[in-house]
PDB file of N, CA and C in Angstrom:
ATOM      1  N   UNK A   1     145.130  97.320 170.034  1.00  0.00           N
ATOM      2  CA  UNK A   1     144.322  97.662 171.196  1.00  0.00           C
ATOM      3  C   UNK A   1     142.849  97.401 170.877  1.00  0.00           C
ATOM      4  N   UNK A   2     142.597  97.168 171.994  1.00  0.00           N
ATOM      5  CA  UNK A   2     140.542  96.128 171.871  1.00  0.00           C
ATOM      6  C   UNK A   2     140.051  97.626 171.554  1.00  0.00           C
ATOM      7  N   UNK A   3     139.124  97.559 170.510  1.00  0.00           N
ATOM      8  CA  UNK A   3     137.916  98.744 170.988  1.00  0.00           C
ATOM      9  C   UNK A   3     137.015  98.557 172.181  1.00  0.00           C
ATOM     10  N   UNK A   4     136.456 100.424 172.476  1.00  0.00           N
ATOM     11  CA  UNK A   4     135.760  99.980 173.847  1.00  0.00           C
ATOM     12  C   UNK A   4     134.542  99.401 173.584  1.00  0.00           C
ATOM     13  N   UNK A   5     134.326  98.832 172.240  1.00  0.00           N
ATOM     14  CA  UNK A   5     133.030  97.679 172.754  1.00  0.00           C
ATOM     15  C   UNK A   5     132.925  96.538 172.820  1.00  0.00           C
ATOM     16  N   UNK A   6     134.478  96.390 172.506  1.00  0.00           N
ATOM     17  CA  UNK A   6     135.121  94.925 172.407  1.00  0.00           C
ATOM     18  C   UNK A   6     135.450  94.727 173.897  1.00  0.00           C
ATOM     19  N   UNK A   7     136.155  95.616 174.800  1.00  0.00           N
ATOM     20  CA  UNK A   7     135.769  96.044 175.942  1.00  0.00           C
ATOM     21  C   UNK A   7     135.123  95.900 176.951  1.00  0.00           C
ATOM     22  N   UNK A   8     133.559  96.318 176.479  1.00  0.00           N
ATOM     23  CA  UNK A   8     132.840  96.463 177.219  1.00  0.00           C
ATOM     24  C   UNK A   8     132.051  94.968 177.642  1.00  0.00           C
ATOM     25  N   UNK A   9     132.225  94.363 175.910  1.00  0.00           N
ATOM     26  CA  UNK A   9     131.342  93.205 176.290  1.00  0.00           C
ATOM     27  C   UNK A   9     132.556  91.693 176.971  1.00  0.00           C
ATOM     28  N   UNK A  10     133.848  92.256 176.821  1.00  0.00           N
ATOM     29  CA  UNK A  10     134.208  90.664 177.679  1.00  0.00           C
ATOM     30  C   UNK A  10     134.757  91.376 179.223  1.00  0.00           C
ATOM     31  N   UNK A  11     134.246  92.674 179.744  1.00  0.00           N
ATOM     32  CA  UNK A  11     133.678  92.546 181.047  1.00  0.00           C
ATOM     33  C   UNK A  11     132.483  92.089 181.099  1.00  0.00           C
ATOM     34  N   UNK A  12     131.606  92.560 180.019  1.00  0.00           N
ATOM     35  CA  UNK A  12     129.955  91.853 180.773  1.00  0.00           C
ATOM     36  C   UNK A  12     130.270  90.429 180.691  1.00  0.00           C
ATOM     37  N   UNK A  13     131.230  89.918 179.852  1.00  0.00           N
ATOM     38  CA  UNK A  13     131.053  88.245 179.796  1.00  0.00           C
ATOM     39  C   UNK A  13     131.938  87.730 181.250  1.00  0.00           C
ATOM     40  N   UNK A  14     132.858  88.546 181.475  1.00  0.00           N
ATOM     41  CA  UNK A  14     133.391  87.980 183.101  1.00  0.00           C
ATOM     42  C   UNK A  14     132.318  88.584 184.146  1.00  0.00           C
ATOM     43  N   UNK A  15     131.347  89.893 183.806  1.00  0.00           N
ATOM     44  CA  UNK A  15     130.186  89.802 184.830  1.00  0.00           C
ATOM     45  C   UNK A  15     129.450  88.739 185.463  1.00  0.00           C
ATOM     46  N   UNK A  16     129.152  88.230 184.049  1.00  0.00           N
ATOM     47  CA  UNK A  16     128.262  87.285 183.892  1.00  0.00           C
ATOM     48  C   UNK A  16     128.391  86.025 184.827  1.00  0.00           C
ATOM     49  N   UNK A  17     130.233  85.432 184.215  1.00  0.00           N
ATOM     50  CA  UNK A  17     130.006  84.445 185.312  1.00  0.00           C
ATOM     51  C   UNK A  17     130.244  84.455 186.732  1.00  0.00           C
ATOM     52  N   UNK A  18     130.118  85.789 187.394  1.00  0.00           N
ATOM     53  CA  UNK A  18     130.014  86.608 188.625  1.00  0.00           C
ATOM     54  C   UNK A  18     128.345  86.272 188.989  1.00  0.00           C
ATOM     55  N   UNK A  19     127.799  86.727 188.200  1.00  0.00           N
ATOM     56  CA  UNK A  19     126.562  86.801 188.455  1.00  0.00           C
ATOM     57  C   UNK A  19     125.560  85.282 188.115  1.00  0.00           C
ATOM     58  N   UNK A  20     126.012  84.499 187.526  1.00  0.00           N
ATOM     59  CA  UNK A  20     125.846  82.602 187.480  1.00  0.00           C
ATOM     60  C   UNK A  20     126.161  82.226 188.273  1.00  0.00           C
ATOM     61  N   UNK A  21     127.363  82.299 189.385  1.00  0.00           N
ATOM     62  CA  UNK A  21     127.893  81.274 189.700  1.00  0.00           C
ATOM     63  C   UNK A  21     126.880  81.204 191.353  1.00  0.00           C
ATOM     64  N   UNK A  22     126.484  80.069 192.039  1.00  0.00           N
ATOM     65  CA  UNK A  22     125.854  79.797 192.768  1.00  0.00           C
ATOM     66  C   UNK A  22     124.217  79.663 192.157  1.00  0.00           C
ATOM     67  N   UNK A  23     124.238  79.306 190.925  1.00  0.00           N
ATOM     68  CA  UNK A  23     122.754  79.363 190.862  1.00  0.00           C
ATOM     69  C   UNK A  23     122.809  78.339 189.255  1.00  0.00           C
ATOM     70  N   UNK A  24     123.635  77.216 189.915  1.00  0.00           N
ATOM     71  CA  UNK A  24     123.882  75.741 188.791  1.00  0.00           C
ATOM     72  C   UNK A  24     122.581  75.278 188.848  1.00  0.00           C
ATOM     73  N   UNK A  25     121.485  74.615 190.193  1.00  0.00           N
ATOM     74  CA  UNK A  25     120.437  74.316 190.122  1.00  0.00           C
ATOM     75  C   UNK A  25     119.422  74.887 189.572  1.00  0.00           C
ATOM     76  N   UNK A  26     119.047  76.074 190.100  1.00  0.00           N
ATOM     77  CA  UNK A  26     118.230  76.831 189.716  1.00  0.00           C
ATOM     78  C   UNK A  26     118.193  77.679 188.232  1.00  0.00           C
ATOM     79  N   UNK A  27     119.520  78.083 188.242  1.00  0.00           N
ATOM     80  CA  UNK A  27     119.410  79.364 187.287  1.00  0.00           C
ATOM     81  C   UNK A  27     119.047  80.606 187.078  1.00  0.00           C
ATOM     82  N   UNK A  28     119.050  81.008 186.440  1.00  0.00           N
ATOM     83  CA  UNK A  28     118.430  82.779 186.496  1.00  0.00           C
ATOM     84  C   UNK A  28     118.116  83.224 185.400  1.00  0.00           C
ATOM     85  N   UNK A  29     117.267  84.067 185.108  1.00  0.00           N
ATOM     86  CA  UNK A  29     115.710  84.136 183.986  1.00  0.00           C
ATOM     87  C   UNK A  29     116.974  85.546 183.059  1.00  0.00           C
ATOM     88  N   UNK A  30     116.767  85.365 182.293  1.00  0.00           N
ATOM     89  CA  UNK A  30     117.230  86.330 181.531  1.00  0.00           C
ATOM     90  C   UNK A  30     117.054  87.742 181.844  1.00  0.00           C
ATOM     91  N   UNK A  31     115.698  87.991 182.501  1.00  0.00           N
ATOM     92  CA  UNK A  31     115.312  89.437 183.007  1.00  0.00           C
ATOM     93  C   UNK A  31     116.161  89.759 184.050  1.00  0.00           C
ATOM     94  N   UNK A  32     116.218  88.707 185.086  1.00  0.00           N
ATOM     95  CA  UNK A  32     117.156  88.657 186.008  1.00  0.00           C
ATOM     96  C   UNK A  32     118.479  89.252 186.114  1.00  0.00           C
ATOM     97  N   UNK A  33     119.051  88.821 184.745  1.00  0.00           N
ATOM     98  CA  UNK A  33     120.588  88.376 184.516  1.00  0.00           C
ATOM     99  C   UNK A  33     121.219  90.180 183.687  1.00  0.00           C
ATOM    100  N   UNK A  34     120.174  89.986 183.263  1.00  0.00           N
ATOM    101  CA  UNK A  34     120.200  91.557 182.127  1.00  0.00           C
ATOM    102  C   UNK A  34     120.148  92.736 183.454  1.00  0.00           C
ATOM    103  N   UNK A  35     118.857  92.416 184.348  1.00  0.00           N
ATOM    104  CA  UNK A  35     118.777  93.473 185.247  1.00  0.00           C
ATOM    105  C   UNK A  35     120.538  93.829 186.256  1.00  0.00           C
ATOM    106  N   UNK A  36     121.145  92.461 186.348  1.00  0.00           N
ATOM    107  CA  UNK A  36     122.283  92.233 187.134  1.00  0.00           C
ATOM    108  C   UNK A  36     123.179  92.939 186.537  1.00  0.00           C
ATOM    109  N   UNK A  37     123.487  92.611 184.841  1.00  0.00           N
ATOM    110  CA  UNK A  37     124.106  93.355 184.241  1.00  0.00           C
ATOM    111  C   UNK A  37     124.101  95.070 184.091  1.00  0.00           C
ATOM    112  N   UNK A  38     122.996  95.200 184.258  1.00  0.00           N
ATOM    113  CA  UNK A  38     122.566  96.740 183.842  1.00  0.00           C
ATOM    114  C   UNK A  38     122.305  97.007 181.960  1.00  0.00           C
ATOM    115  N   UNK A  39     122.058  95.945 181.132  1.00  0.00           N
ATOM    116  CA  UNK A  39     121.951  96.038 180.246  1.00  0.00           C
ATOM    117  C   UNK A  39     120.325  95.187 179.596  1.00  0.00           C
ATOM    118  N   UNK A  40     120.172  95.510 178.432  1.00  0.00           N
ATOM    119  CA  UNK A  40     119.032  95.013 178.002  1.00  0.00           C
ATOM    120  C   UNK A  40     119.454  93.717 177.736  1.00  0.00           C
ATOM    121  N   UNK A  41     117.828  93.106 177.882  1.00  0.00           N
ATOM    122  CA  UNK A  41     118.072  91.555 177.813  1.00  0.00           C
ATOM    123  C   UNK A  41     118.431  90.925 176.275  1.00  0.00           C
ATOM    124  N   UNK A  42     118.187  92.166 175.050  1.00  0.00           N
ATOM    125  CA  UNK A  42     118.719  90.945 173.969  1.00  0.00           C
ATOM    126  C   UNK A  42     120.329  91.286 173.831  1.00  0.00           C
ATOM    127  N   UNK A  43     121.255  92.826 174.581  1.00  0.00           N
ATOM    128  CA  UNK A  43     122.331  91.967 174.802  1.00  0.00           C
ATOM    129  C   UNK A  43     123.149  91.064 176.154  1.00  0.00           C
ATOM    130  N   UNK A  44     122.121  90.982 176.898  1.00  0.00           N
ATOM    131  CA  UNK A  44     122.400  90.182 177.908  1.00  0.00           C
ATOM    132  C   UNK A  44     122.344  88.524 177.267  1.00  0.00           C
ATOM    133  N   UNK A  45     121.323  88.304 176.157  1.00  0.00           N
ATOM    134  CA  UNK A  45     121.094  87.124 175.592  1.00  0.00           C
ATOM    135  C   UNK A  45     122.335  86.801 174.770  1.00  0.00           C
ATOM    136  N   UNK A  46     122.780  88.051 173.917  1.00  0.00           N
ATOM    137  CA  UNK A  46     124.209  87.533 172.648  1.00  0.00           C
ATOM    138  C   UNK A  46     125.383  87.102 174.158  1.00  0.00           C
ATOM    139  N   UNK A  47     125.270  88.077 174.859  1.00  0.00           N
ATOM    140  CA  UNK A  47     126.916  87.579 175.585  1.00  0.00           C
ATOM    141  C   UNK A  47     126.287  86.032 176.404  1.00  0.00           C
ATOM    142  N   UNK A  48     125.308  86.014 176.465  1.00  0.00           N
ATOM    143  CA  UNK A  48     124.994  84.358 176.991  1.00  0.00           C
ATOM    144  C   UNK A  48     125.090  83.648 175.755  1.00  0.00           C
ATOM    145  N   UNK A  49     124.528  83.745 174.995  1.00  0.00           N
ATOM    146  CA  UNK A  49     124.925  82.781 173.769  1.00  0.00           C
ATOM    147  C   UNK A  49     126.160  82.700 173.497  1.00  0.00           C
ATOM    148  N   UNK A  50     127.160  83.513 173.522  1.00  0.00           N
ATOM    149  CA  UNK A  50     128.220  83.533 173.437  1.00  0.00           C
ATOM    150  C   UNK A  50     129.351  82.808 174.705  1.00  0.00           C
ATOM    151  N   UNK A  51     128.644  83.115 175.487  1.00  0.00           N
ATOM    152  CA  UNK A  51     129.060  82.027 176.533  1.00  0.00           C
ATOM    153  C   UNK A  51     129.351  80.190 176.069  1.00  0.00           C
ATOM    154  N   UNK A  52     127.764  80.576 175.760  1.00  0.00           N
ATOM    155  CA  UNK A  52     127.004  79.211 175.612  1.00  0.00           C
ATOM    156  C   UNK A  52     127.941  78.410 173.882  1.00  0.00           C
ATOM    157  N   UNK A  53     127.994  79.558 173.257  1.00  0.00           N
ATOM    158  CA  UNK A  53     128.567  78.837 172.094  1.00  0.00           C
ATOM    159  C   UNK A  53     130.391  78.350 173.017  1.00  0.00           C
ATOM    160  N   UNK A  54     130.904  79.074 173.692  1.00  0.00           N
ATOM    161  CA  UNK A  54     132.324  78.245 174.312  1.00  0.00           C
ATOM    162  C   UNK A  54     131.933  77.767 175.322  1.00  0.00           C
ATOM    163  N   UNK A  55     130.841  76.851 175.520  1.00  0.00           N
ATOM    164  CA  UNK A  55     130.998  76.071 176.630  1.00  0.00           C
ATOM    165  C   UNK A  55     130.407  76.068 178.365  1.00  0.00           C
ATOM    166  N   UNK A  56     130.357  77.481 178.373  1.00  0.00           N
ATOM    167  CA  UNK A  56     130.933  77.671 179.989  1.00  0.00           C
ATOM    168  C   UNK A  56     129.090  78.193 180.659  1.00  0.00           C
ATOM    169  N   UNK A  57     128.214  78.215 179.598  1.00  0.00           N
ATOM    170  CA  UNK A  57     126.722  78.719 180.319  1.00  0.00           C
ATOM    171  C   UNK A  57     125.912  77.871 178.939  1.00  0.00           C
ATOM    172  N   UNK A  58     125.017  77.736 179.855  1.00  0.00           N
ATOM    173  CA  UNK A  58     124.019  77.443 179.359  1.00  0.00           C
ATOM    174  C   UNK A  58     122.344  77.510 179.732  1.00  0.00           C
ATOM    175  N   UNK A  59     121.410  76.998 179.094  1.00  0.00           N
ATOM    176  CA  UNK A  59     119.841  76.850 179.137  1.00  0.00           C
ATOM    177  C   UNK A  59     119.792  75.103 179.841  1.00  0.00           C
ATOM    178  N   UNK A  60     119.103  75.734 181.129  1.00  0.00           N
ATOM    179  CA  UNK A  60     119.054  74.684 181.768  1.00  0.00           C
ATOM    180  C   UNK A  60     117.750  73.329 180.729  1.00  0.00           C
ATOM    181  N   UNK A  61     118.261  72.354 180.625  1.00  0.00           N
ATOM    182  CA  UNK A  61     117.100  71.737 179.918  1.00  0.00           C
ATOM    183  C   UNK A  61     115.853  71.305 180.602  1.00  0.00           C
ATOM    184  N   UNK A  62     114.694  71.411 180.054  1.00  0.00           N
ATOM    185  CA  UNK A  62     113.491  71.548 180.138  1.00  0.00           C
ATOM    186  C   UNK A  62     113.127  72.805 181.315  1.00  0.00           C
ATOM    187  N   UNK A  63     114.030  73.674 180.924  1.00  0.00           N
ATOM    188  CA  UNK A  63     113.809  74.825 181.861  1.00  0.00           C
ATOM    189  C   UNK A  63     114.465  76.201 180.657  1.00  0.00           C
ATOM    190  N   UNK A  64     114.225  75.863 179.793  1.00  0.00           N
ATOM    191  CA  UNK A  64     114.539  76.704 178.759  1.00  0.00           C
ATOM    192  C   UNK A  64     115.119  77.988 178.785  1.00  0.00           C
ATOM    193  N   UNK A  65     114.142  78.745 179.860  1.00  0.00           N
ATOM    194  CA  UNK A  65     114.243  80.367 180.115  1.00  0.00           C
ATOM    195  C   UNK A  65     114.896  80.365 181.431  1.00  0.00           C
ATOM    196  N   UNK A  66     115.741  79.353 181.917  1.00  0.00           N
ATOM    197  CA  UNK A  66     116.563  80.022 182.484  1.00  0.00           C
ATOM    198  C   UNK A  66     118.194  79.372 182.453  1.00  0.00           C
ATOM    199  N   UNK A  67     119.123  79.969 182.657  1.00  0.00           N
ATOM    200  CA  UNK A  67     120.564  80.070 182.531  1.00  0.00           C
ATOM    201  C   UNK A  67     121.276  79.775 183.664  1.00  0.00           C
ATOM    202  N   UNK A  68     122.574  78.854 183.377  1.00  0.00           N
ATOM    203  CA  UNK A  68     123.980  79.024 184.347  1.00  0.00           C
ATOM    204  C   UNK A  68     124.708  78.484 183.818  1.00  0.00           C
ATOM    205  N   UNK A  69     125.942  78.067 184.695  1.00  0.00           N
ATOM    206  CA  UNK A  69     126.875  77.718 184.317  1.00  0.00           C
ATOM    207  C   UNK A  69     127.176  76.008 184.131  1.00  0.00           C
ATOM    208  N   UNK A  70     127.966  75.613 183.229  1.00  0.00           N
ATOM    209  CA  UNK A  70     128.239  74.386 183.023  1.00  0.00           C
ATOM    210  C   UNK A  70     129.397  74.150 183.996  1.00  0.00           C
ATOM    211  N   UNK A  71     129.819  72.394 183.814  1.00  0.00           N
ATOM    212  CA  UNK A  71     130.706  72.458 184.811  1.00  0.00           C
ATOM    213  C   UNK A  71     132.010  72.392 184.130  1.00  0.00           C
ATOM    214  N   UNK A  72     132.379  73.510 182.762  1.00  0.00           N
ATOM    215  CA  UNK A  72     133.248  73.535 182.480  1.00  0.00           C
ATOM    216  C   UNK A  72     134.403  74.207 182.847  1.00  0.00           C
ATOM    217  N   UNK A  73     133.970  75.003 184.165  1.00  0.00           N
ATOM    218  CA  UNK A  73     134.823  76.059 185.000  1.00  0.00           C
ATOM    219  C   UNK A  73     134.756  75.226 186.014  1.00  0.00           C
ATOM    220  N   UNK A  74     134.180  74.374 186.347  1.00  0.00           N
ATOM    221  CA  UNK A  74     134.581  73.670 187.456  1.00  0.00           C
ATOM    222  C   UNK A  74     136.030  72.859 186.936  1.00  0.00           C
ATOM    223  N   UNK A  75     135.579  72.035 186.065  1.00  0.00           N
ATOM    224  CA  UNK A  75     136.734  71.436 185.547  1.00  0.00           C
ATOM    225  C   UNK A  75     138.347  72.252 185.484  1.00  0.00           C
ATOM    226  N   UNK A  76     138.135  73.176 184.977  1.00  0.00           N
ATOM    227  CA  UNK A  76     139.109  74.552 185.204  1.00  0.00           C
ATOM    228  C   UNK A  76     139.393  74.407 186.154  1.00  0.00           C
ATOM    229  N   UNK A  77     139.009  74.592 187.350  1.00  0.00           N
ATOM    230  CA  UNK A  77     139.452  74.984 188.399  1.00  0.00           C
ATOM    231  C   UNK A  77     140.305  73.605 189.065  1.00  0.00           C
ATOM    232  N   UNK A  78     139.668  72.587 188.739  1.00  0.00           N
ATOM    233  CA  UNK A  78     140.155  71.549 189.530  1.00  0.00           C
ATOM    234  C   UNK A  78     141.455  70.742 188.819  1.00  0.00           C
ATOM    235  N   UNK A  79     141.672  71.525 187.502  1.00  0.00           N
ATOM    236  CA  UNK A  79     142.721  71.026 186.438  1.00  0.00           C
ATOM    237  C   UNK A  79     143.811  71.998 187.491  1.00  0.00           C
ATOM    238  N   UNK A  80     143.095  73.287 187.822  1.00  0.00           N
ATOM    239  CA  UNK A  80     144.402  74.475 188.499  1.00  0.00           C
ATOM    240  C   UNK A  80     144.963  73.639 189.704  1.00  0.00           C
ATOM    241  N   UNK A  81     144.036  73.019 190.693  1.00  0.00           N
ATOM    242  CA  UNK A  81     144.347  72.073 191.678  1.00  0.00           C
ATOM    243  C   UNK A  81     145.098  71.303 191.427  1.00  0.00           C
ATOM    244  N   UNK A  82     144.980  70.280 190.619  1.00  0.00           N
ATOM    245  CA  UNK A  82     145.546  69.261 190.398  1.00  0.00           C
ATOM    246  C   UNK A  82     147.256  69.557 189.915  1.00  0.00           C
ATOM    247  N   UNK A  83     147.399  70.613 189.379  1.00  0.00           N
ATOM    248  CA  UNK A  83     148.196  71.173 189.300  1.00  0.00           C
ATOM    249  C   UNK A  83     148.998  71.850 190.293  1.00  0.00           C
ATOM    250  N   UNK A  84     148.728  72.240 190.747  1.00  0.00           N
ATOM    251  CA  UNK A  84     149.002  72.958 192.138  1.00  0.00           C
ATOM    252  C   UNK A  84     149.572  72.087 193.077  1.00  0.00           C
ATOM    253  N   UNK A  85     148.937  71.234 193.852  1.00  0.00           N
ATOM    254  CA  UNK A  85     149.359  69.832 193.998  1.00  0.00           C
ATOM    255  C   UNK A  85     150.454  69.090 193.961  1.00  0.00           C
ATOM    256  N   UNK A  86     150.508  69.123 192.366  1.00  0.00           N
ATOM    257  CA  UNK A  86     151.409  68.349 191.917  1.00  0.00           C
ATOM    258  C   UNK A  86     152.893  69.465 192.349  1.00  0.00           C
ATOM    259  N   UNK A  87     152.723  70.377 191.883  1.00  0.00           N
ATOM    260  CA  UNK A  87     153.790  71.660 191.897  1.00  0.00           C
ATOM    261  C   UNK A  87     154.482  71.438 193.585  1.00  0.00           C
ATOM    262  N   UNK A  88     153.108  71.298 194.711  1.00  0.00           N
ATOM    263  CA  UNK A  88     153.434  71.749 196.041  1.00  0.00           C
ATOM    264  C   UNK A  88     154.205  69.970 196.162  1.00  0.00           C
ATOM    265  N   UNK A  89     153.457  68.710 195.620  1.00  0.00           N
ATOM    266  CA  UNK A  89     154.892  67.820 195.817  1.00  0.00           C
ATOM    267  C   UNK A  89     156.002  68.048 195.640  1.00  0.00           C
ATOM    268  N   UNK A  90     156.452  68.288 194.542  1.00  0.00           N
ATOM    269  CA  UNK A  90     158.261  68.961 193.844  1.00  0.00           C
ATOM    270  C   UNK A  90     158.380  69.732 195.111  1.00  0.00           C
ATOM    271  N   UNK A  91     158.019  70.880 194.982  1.00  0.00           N
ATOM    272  CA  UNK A  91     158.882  71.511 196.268  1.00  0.00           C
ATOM    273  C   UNK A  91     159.083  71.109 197.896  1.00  0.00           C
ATOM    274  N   UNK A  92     158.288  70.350 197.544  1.00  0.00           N
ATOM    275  CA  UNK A  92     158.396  69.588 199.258  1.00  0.00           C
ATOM    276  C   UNK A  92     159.469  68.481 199.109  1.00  0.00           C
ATOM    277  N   UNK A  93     159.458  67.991 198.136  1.00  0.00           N
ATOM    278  CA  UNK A  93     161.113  66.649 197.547  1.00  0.00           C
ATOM    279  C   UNK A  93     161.843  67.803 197.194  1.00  0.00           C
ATOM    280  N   UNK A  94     161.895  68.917 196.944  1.00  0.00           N
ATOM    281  CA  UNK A  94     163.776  69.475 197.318  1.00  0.00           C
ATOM    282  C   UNK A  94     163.670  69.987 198.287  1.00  0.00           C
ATOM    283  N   UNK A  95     162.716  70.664 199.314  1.00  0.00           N
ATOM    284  CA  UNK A  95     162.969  70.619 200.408  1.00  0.00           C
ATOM    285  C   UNK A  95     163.149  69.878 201.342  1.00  0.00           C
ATOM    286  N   UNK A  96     162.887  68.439 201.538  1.00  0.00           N
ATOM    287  CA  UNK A  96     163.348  67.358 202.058  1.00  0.00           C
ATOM    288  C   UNK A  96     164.442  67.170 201.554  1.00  0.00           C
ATOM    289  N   UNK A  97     165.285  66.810 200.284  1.00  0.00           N
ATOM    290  CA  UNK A  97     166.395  66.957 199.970  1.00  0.00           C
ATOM    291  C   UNK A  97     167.293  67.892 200.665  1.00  0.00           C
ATOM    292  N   UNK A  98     167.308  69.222 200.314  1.00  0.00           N
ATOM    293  CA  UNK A  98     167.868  70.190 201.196  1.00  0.00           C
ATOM    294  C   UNK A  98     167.715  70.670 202.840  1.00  0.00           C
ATOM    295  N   UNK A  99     167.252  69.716 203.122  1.00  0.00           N
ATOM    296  CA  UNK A  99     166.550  70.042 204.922  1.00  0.00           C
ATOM    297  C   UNK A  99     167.137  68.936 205.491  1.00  0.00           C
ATOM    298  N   UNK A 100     168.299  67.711 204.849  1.00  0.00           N
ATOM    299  CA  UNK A 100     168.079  66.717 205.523  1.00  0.00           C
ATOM    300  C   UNK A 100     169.625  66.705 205.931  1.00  0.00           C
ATOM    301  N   UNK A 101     169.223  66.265 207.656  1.00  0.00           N
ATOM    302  CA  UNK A 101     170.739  66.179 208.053  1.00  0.00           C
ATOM    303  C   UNK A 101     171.758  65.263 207.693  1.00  0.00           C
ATOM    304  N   UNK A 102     172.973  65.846 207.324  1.00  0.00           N
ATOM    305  CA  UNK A 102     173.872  64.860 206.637  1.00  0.00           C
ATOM    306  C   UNK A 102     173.914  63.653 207.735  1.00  0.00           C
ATOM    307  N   UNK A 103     175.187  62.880 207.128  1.00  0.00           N
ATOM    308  CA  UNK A 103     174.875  61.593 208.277  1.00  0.00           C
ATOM    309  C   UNK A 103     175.806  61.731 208.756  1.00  0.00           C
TER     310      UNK A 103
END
């Protein structure tokens, strides 16, 4: 069983990308992001770095001080699609199979 601060911080890390998502252009200032959280900004900074070390947030470049998301959850999502998709073909070929009047 997780301890509760093991806990605590991979809700703030699913906060987080609650509180990123719609703000890919812009970003949001660390004061911002910490205030969203309800926590101080140097651990609002480890669970962003920690983000940032797997991928999924980052420091916008030449915009240093501020943060979002990469489009590595986009990708996610559209791998779930593509999938999905594929799944809703199959069942539509045995339901055409099984739906079809004999001759």
């Amino acid at each position: 069983m997780a301890a509760p601060e093991q806990k605590q911080s991979a809700r703030r890390a699913i906060r987080l990308l609650w509180i990123l998502q719609g703000n890919t252009f812009d970003g949001l200032r660390l004061k911002q992001i910490a205030e969203q959280l309800d926590t101080t900004q140097s651990t609002a900074l480890r669970d962003l770095e920690m983000l940032a070390e797997e991928g999924v947030a980052e420091r916008i470049p030449g915009r240093e001080e501020f943060w979002r998301l990469t489009p590595k959850l986009i990708q996610l999502a559209r791998a779930h699609d593509v999938e999905m998709t594929r799944l809703r073909a199959r069942v539509d070929e045995i339901d055409q199979r099984y739906t079809r009047s004999p001759l």
